[in-house]
C-alpha atoms as a PDB file:
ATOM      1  CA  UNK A   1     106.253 114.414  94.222  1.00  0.00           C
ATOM      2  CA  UNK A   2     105.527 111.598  96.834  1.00  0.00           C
ATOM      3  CA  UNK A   3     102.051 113.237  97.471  1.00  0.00           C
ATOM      4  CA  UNK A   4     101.266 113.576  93.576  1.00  0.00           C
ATOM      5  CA  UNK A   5     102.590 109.603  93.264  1.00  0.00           C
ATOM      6  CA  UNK A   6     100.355 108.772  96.460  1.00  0.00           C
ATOM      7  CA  UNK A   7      96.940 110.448  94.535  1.00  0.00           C
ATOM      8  CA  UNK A   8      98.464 109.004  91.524  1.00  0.00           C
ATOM      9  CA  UNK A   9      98.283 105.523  92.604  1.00  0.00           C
ATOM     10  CA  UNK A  10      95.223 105.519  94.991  1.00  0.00           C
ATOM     11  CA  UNK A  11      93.212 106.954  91.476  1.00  0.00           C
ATOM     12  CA  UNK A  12      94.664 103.850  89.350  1.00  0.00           C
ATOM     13  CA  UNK A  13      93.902 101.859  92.575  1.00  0.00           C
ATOM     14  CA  UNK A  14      90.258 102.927  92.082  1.00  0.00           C
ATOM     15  CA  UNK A  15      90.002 102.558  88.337  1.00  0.00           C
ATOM     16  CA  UNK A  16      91.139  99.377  88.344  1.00  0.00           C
ATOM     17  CA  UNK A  17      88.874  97.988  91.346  1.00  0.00           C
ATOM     18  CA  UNK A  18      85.951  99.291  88.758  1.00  0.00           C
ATOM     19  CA  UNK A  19      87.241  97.538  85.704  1.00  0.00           C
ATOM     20  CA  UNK A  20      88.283  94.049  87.835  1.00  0.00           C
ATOM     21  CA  UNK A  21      84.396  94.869  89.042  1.00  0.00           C
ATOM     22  CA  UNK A  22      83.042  95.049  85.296  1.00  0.00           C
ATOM     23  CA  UNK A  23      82.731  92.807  82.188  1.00  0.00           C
ATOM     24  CA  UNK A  24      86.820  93.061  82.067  1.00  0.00           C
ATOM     25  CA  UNK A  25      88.971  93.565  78.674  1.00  0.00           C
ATOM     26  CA  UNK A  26      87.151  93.211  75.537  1.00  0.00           C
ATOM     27  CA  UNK A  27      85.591  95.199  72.515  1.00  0.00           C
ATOM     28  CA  UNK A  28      81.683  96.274  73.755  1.00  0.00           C
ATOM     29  CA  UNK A  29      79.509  94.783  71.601  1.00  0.00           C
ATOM     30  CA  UNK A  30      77.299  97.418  69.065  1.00  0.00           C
ATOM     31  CA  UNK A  31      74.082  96.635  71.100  1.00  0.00           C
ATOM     32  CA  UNK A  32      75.856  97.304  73.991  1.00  0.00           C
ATOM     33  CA  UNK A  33      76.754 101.225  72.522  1.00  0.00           C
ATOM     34  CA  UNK A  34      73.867 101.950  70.664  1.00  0.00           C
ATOM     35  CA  UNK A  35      72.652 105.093  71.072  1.00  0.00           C
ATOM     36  CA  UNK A  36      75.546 106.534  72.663  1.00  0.00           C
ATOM     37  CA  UNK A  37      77.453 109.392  72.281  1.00  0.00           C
ATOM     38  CA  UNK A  38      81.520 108.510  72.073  1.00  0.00           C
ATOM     39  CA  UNK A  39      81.895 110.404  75.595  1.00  0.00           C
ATOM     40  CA  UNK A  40      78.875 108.570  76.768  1.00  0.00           C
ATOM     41  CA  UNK A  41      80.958 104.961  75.931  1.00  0.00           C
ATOM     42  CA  UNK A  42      83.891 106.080  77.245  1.00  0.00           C
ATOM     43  CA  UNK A  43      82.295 107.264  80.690  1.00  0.00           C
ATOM     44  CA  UNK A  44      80.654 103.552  80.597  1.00  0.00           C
ATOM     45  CA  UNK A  45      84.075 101.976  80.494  1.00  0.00           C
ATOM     46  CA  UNK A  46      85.412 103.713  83.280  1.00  0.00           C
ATOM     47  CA  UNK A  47      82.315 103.561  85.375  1.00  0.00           C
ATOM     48  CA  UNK A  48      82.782  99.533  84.651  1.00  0.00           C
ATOM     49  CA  UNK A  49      79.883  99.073  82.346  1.00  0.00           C
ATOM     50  CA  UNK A  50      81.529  98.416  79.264  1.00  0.00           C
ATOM     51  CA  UNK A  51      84.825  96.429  79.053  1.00  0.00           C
ATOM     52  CA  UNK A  52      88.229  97.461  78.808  1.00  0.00           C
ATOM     53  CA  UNK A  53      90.104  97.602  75.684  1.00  0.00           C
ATOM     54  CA  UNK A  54      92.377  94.997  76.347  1.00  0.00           C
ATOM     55  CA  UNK A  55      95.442  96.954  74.903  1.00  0.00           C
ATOM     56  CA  UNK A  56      95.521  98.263  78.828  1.00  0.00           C
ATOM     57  CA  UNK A  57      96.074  94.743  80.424  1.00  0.00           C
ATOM     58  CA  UNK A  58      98.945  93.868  77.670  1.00  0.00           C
ATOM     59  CA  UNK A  59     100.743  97.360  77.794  1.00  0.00           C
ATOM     60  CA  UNK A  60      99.900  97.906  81.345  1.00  0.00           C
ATOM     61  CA  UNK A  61      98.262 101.328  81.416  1.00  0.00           C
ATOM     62  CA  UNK A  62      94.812 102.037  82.126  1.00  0.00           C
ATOM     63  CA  UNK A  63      92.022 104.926  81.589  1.00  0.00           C
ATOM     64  CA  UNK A  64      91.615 107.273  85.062  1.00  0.00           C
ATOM     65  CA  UNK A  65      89.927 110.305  84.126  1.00  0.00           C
ATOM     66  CA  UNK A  66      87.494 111.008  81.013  1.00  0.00           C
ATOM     67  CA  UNK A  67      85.992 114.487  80.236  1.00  0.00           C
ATOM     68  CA  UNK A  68      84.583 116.193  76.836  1.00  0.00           C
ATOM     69  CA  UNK A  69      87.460 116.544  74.906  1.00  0.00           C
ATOM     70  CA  UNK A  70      90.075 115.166  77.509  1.00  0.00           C
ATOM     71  CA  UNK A  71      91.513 111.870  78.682  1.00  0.00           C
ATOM     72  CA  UNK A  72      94.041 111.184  80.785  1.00  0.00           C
ATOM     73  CA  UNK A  73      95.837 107.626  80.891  1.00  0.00           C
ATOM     74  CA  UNK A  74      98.139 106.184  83.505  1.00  0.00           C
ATOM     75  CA  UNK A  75     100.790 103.722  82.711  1.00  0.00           C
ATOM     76  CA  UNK A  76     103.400 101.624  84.498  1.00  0.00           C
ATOM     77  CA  UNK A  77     106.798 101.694  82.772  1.00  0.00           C
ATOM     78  CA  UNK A  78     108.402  98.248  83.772  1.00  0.00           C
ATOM     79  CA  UNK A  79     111.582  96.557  83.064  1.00  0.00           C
ATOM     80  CA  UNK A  80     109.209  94.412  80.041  1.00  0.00           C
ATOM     81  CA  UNK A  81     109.112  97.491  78.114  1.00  0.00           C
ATOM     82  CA  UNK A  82     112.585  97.714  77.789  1.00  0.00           C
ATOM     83  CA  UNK A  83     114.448  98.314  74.379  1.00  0.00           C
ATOM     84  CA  UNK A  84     117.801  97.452  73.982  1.00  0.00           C
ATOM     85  CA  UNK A  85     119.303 100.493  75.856  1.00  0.00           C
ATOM     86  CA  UNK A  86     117.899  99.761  78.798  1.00  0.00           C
ATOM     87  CA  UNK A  87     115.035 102.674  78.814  1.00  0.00           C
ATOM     88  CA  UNK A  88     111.287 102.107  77.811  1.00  0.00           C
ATOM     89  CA  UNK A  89     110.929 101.434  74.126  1.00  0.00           C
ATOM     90  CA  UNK A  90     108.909 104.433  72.153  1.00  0.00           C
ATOM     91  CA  UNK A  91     106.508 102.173  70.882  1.00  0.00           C
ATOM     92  CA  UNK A  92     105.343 101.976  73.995  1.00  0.00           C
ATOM     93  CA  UNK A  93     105.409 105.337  74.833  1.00  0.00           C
ATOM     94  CA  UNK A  94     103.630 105.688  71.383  1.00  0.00           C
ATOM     95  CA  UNK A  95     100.915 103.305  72.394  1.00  0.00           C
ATOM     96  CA  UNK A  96      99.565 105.090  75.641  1.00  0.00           C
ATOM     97  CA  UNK A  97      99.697 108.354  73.939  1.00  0.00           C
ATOM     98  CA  UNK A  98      98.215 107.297  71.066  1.00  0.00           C
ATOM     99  CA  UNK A  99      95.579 105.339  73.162  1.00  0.00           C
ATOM    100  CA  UNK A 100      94.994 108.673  74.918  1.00  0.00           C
ATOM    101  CA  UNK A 101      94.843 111.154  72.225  1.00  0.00           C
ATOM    102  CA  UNK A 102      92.146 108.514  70.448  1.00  0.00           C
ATOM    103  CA  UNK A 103      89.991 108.493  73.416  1.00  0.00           C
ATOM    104  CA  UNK A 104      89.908 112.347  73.783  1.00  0.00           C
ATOM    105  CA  UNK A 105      88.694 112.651  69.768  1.00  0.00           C
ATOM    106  CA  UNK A 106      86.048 109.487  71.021  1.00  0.00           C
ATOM    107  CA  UNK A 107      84.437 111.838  73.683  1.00  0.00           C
ATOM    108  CA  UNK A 108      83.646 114.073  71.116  1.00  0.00           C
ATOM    109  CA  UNK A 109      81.865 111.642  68.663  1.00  0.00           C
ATOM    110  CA  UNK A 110      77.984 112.153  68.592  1.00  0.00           C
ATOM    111  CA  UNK A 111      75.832 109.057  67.916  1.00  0.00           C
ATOM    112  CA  UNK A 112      76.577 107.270  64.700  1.00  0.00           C
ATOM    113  CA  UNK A 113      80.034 108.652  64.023  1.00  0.00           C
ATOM    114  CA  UNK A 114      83.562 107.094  64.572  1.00  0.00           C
ATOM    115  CA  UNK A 115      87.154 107.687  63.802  1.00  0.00           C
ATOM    116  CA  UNK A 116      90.102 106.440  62.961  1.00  0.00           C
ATOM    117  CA  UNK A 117      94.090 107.825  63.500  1.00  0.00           C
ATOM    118  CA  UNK A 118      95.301 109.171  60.359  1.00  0.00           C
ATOM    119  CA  UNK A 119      98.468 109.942  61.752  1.00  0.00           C
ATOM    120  CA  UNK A 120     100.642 110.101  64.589  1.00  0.00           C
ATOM    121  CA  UNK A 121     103.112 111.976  65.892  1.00  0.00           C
ATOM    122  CA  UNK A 122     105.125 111.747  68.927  1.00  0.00           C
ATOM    123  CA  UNK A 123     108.488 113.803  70.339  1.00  0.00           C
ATOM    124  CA  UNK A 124     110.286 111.471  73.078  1.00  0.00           C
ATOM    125  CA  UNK A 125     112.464 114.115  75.082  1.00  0.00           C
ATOM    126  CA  UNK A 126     113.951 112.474  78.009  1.00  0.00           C
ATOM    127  CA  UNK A 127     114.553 108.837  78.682  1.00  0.00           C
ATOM    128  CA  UNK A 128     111.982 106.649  80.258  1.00  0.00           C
ATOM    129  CA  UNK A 129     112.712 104.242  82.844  1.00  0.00           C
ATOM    130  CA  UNK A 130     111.150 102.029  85.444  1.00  0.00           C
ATOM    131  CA  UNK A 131     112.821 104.691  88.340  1.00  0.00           C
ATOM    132  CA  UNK A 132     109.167 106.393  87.051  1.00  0.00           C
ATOM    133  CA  UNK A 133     106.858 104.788  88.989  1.00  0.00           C
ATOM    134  CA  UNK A 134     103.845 105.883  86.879  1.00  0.00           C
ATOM    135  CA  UNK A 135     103.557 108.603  84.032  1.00  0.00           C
ATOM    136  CA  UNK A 136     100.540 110.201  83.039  1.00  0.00           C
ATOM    137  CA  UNK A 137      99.383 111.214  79.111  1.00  0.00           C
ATOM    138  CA  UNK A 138      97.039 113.758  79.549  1.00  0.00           C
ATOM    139  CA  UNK A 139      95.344 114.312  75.747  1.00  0.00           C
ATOM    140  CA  UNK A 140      92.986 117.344  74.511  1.00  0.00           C
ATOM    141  CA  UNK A 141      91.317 117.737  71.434  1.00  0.00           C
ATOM    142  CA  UNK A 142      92.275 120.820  69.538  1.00  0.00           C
ATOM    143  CA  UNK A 143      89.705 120.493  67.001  1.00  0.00           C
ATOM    144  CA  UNK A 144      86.854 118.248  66.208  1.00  0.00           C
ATOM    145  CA  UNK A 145      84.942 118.627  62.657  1.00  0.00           C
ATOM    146  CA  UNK A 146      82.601 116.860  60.262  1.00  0.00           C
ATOM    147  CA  UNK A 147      85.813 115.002  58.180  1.00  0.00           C
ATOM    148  CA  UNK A 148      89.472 115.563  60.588  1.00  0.00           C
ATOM    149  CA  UNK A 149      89.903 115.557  64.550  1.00  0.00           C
ATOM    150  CA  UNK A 150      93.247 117.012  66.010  1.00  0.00           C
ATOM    151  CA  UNK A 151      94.461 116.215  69.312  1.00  0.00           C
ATOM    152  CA  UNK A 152      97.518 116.716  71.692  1.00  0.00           C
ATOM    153  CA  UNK A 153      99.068 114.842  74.706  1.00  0.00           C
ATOM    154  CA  UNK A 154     101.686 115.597  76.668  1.00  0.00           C
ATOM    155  CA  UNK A 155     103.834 112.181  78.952  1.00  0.00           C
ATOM    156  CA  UNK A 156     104.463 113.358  82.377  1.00  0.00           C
ATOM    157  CA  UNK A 157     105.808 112.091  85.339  1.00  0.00           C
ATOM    158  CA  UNK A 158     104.657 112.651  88.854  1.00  0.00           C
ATOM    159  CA  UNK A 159     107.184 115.528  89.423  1.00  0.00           C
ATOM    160  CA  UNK A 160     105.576 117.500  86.626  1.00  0.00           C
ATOM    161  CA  UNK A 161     108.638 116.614  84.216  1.00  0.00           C
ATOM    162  CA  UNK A 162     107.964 115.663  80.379  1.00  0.00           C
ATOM    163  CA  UNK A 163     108.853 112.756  78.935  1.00  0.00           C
ATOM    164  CA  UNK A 164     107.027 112.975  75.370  1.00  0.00           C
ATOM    165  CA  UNK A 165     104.338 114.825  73.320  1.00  0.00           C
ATOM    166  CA  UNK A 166     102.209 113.879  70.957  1.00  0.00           C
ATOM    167  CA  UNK A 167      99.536 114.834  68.383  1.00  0.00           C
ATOM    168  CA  UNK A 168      97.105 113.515  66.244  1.00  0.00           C
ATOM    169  CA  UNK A 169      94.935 113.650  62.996  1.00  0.00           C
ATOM    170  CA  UNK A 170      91.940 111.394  63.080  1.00  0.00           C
ATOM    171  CA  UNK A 171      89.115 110.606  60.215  1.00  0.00           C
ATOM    172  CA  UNK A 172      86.146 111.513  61.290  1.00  0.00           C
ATOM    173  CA  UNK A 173      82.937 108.924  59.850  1.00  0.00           C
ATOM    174  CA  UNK A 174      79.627 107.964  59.728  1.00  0.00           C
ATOM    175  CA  UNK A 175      79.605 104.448  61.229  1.00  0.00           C
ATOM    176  CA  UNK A 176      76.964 101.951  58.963  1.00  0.00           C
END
Protein backbone atom coordinates (compact mmCIF):
# COMPACT_ATOMS: atom_id res chain seq x y z
CA UNK A 1 0.00 0.00 0.00
CA UNK A 2 2.80 2.56 0.96
CA UNK A 3 4.20 2.20 -2.66
CA UNK A 4 0.61 2.63 -4.32
CA UNK A 5 0.11 5.88 -1.70
CA UNK A 6 3.78 7.07 -2.73
CA UNK A 7 2.68 6.96 -6.85
CA UNK A 8 -0.56 8.12 -5.57
CA UNK A 9 0.64 11.28 -4.20
CA UNK A 10 3.69 12.09 -6.45
CA UNK A 11 0.73 11.90 -9.55
CA UNK A 12 -1.59 14.51 -7.53
CA UNK A 13 1.79 16.24 -6.78
CA UNK A 14 2.16 16.61 -10.58
CA UNK A 15 -1.40 17.49 -11.47
CA UNK A 16 -1.57 20.03 -9.25
CA UNK A 17 1.93 21.77 -10.13
CA UNK A 18 0.09 21.91 -13.81
CA UNK A 19 -3.13 23.44 -12.63
CA UNK A 20 -1.20 26.05 -9.93
CA UNK A 21 0.88 26.53 -13.49
CA UNK A 22 -2.43 27.29 -15.58
CA UNK A 23 -5.30 29.85 -15.67
CA UNK A 24 -6.41 28.17 -12.11
CA UNK A 25 -10.24 27.34 -11.08
CA UNK A 26 -12.83 28.69 -13.25
CA UNK A 27 -15.45 27.77 -16.05
CA UNK A 28 -13.33 28.02 -19.71
CA UNK A 29 -14.85 30.44 -21.57
CA UNK A 30 -16.86 29.09 -25.09
CA UNK A 31 -14.08 30.72 -27.27
CA UNK A 32 -11.73 29.12 -25.31
CA UNK A 33 -13.50 25.34 -26.28
CA UNK A 34 -14.62 25.92 -29.55
CA UNK A 35 -14.04 23.40 -31.74
CA UNK A 36 -13.24 20.84 -29.33
CA UNK A 37 -14.16 17.56 -28.76
CA UNK A 38 -15.32 16.95 -24.81
CA UNK A 39 -12.05 14.64 -24.43
CA UNK A 40 -10.13 17.27 -26.22
CA UNK A 41 -11.33 19.97 -23.16
CA UNK A 42 -10.80 17.73 -20.66
CA UNK A 43 -7.11 16.79 -21.81
CA UNK A 44 -6.68 20.83 -21.92
CA UNK A 45 -7.56 21.08 -18.26
CA UNK A 46 -5.23 18.66 -17.11
CA UNK A 47 -2.45 19.66 -19.41
CA UNK A 48 -3.14 23.31 -17.63
CA UNK A 49 -4.66 25.05 -20.56
CA UNK A 50 -8.02 25.44 -19.49
CA UNK A 51 -8.96 26.12 -15.81
CA UNK A 52 -10.05 23.98 -13.18
CA UNK A 53 -13.54 23.55 -12.20
CA UNK A 54 -13.36 25.08 -9.03
CA UNK A 55 -15.57 22.34 -7.31
CA UNK A 56 -11.82 20.63 -6.90
CA UNK A 57 -10.29 23.51 -4.74
CA UNK A 58 -13.63 23.62 -2.40
CA UNK A 59 -14.06 19.73 -2.06
CA UNK A 60 -10.43 19.10 -2.28
CA UNK A 61 -10.07 16.51 -5.02
CA UNK A 62 -8.57 17.00 -8.25
CA UNK A 63 -8.51 15.38 -11.97
CA UNK A 64 -5.12 12.94 -12.47
CA UNK A 65 -5.72 10.84 -15.33
CA UNK A 66 -8.17 11.43 -18.46
CA UNK A 67 -8.67 8.84 -21.28
CA UNK A 68 -11.68 8.17 -23.91
CA UNK A 69 -14.26 7.04 -21.86
CA UNK A 70 -12.32 7.08 -18.43
CA UNK A 71 -11.43 9.48 -15.65
CA UNK A 72 -9.98 8.96 -12.66
CA UNK A 73 -10.20 11.60 -9.68
CA UNK A 74 -8.17 11.80 -6.51
CA UNK A 75 -9.50 13.23 -3.36
CA UNK A 76 -8.33 14.03 0.16
CA UNK A 77 -10.83 12.96 2.83
CA UNK A 78 -10.14 15.46 5.78
CA UNK A 79 -11.54 15.97 9.14
CA UNK A 80 -13.83 19.17 7.16
CA UNK A 81 -15.77 16.58 5.51
CA UNK A 82 -16.93 15.17 8.49
CA UNK A 83 -20.71 14.36 9.22
CA UNK A 84 -21.88 14.01 12.48
CA UNK A 85 -20.52 10.43 13.09
CA UNK A 86 -17.31 11.26 12.73
CA UNK A 87 -16.69 9.58 9.05
CA UNK A 88 -16.74 11.56 5.67
CA UNK A 89 -20.21 12.76 4.82
CA UNK A 90 -21.73 10.93 1.45
CA UNK A 91 -22.31 14.04 -0.14
CA UNK A 92 -19.00 14.26 -0.45
CA UNK A 93 -18.31 11.03 -1.48
CA UNK A 94 -21.24 11.75 -3.95
CA UNK A 95 -19.53 14.80 -5.29
CA UNK A 96 -16.11 13.24 -6.48
CA UNK A 97 -17.89 10.38 -7.95
CA UNK A 98 -20.29 12.23 -9.50
CA UNK A 99 -17.56 14.73 -10.70
CA UNK A 100 -15.82 11.64 -12.11
CA UNK A 101 -18.47 9.72 -13.75
CA UNK A 102 -19.46 13.34 -15.57
CA UNK A 103 -16.06 13.78 -16.87
CA UNK A 104 -15.81 10.19 -18.32
CA UNK A 105 -19.42 10.82 -20.38
CA UNK A 106 -17.46 14.55 -21.31
CA UNK A 107 -14.57 12.63 -23.08
CA UNK A 108 -16.94 11.15 -25.18
CA UNK A 109 -18.81 14.33 -26.40
CA UNK A 110 -17.95 15.25 -30.10
CA UNK A 111 -17.99 18.97 -31.03
CA UNK A 112 -21.23 20.74 -30.37
CA UNK A 113 -22.77 18.31 -27.91
CA UNK A 114 -23.04 18.42 -24.03
CA UNK A 115 -24.67 16.68 -21.17
CA UNK A 116 -26.16 16.89 -18.22
CA UNK A 117 -26.65 14.12 -15.03
CA UNK A 118 -30.03 12.81 -15.11
CA UNK A 119 -29.47 10.80 -12.25
CA UNK A 120 -27.25 9.54 -9.74
CA UNK A 121 -26.64 6.76 -7.94
CA UNK A 122 -24.17 5.89 -5.39
CA UNK A 123 -23.68 2.62 -2.83
CA UNK A 124 -21.39 3.81 0.25
CA UNK A 125 -20.05 0.35 1.65
CA UNK A 126 -17.52 0.99 4.23
CA UNK A 127 -16.90 4.06 6.28
CA UNK A 128 -14.68 6.82 5.12
CA UNK A 129 -12.27 8.48 7.23
CA UNK A 130 -9.30 10.77 7.20
CA UNK A 131 -6.98 7.37 8.32
CA UNK A 132 -7.40 7.25 4.11
CA UNK A 133 -4.91 9.33 3.05
CA UNK A 134 -6.27 9.64 -0.53
CA UNK A 135 -9.05 7.56 -2.42
CA UNK A 136 -9.33 7.28 -5.95
CA UNK A 137 -12.89 7.22 -8.21
CA UNK A 138 -11.98 5.65 -11.19
CA UNK A 139 -15.28 6.20 -13.73
CA UNK A 140 -16.00 4.38 -17.26
CA UNK A 141 -18.60 4.98 -19.57
CA UNK A 142 -20.77 2.00 -20.26
CA UNK A 143 -22.60 3.53 -23.00
CA UNK A 144 -22.60 6.72 -24.89
CA UNK A 145 -25.60 7.48 -27.52
CA UNK A 146 -27.30 10.23 -29.47
CA UNK A 147 -30.03 11.06 -26.32
CA UNK A 148 -28.60 8.94 -22.72
CA UNK A 149 -24.86 8.32 -21.49
CA UNK A 150 -24.30 5.61 -18.70
CA UNK A 151 -21.37 5.52 -16.61
CA UNK A 152 -19.81 3.68 -13.53
CA UNK A 153 -17.21 4.50 -10.79
CA UNK A 154 -15.96 2.63 -8.29
CA UNK A 155 -14.15 4.76 -4.59
CA UNK A 156 -11.02 3.03 -3.74
CA UNK A 157 -8.43 3.37 -1.42
CA UNK A 158 -4.76 2.84 -1.92
CA UNK A 159 -4.91 -0.79 -0.60
CA UNK A 160 -7.30 -1.71 -3.38
CA UNK A 161 -10.35 -1.69 -0.80
CA UNK A 162 -13.88 -0.11 -1.87
CA UNK A 163 -15.40 2.43 -0.28
CA UNK A 164 -18.42 3.31 -2.77
CA UNK A 165 -19.82 2.80 -6.32
CA UNK A 166 -21.57 4.72 -8.39
CA UNK A 167 -23.45 5.10 -11.71
CA UNK A 168 -24.89 7.44 -13.86
CA UNK A 169 -27.52 8.48 -16.56
CA UNK A 170 -26.65 11.63 -18.40
CA UNK A 171 -28.72 13.71 -21.26
CA UNK A 172 -26.99 13.80 -24.05
CA UNK A 173 -27.53 17.52 -26.28
CA UNK A 174 -26.81 19.60 -28.93
CA UNK A 175 -25.24 22.69 -27.32
CA UNK A 176 -26.72 26.21 -29.24
Amino acid sequence: MTKTLDTWLAEEAKAMAIFAAGPGDGVASRDQIAGKTGLEMMQAILRGELPAAPIGKTMNFCLIHIEEGQTIFQGTPKPAFFNPLGTIHGGWIATLLDSALGCAVHTKMPVGRAYTTAELSVNMVRALSPKVERVRAIANVLHCGRQLATAEAKLLGPDGTLYAHATTTCLVFEVK
